[in-house]
Protein backbone atom coordinates (compact mmCIF):
# COMPACT_ATOMS: atom_id res chain seq x y z
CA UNK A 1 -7.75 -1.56 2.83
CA UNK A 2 -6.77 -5.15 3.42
CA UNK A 3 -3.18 -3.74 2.81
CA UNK A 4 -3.20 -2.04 6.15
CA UNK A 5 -4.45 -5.13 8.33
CA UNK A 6 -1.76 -7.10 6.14
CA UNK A 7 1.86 -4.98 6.16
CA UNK A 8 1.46 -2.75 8.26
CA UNK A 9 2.62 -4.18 11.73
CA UNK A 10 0.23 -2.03 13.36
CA UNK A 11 -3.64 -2.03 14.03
CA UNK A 12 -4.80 0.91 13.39
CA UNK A 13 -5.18 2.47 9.94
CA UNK A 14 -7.36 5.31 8.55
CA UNK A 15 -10.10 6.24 5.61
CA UNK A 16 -11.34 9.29 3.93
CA UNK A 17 -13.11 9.58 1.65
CA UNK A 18 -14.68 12.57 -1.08
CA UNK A 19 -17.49 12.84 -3.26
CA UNK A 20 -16.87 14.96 -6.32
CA UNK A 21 -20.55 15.60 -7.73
CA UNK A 22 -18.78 17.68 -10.14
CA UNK A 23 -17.38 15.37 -11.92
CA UNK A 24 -19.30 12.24 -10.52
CA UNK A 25 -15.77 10.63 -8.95
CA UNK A 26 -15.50 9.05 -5.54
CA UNK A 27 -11.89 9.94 -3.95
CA UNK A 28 -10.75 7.29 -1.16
CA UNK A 29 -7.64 7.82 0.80
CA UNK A 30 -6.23 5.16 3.00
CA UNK A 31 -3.22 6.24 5.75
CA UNK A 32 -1.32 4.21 8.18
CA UNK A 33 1.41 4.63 10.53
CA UNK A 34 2.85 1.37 9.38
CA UNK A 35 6.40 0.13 8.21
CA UNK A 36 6.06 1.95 4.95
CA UNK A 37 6.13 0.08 1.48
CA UNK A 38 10.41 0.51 1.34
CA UNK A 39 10.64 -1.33 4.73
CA UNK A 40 7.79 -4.23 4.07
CA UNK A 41 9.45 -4.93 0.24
CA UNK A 42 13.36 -4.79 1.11
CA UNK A 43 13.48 -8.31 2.33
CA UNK A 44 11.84 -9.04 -0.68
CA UNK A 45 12.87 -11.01 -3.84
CA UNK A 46 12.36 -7.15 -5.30
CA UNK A 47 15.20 -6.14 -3.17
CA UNK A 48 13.96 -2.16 -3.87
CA UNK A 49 17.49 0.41 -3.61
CA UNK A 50 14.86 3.27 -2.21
CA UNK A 51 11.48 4.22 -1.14
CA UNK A 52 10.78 5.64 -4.92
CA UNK A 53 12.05 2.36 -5.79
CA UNK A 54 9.98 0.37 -3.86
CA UNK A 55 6.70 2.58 -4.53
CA UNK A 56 7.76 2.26 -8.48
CA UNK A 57 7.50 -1.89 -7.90
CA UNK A 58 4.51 -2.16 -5.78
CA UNK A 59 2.40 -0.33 -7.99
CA UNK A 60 2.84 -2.54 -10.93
CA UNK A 61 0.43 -5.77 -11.51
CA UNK A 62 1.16 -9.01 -9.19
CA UNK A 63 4.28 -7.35 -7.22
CA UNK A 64 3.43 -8.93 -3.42
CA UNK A 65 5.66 -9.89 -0.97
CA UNK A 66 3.87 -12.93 -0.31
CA UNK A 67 1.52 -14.43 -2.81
CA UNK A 68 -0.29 -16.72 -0.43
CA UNK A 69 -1.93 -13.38 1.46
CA UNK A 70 -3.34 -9.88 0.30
CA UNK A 71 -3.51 -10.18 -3.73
């Protein structure tokens, strides 16, 4: 959730969340109307071509686009 309050240039962000008894999972969704993961990475040193591009980096293990903040 800390993602939100860090990249998203806005202040406002959203949760959800569903209990599967079933199956004994928790589901947690988190929304925001921010930049978007393309537009907060491009400036990056990952320099992402697309928004499947960018998604595809910032889902693997220490991507950030600052290290001092939200890891």
């Amino acid at each position: 959730m800390d993602n939100v309050i860090q990249h998203a240039g806005i202040e406002t962000g959203f949760i959800m969340a569903q209990l599967d008894k079933k199956n004994s999972h928790l589901n947690v969704c988190i929304f925001d109307y921010g930049m978007g993961i393309y537009k907060t990475l491009r400036d990056s040193v990952y320099k992402p071509k697309s928004a499947v591009d960018a998604i595809t980096v910032a889902i693997k293990e220490g991507v950030t686009r600052d290290k001092k903040i939200g890891q």
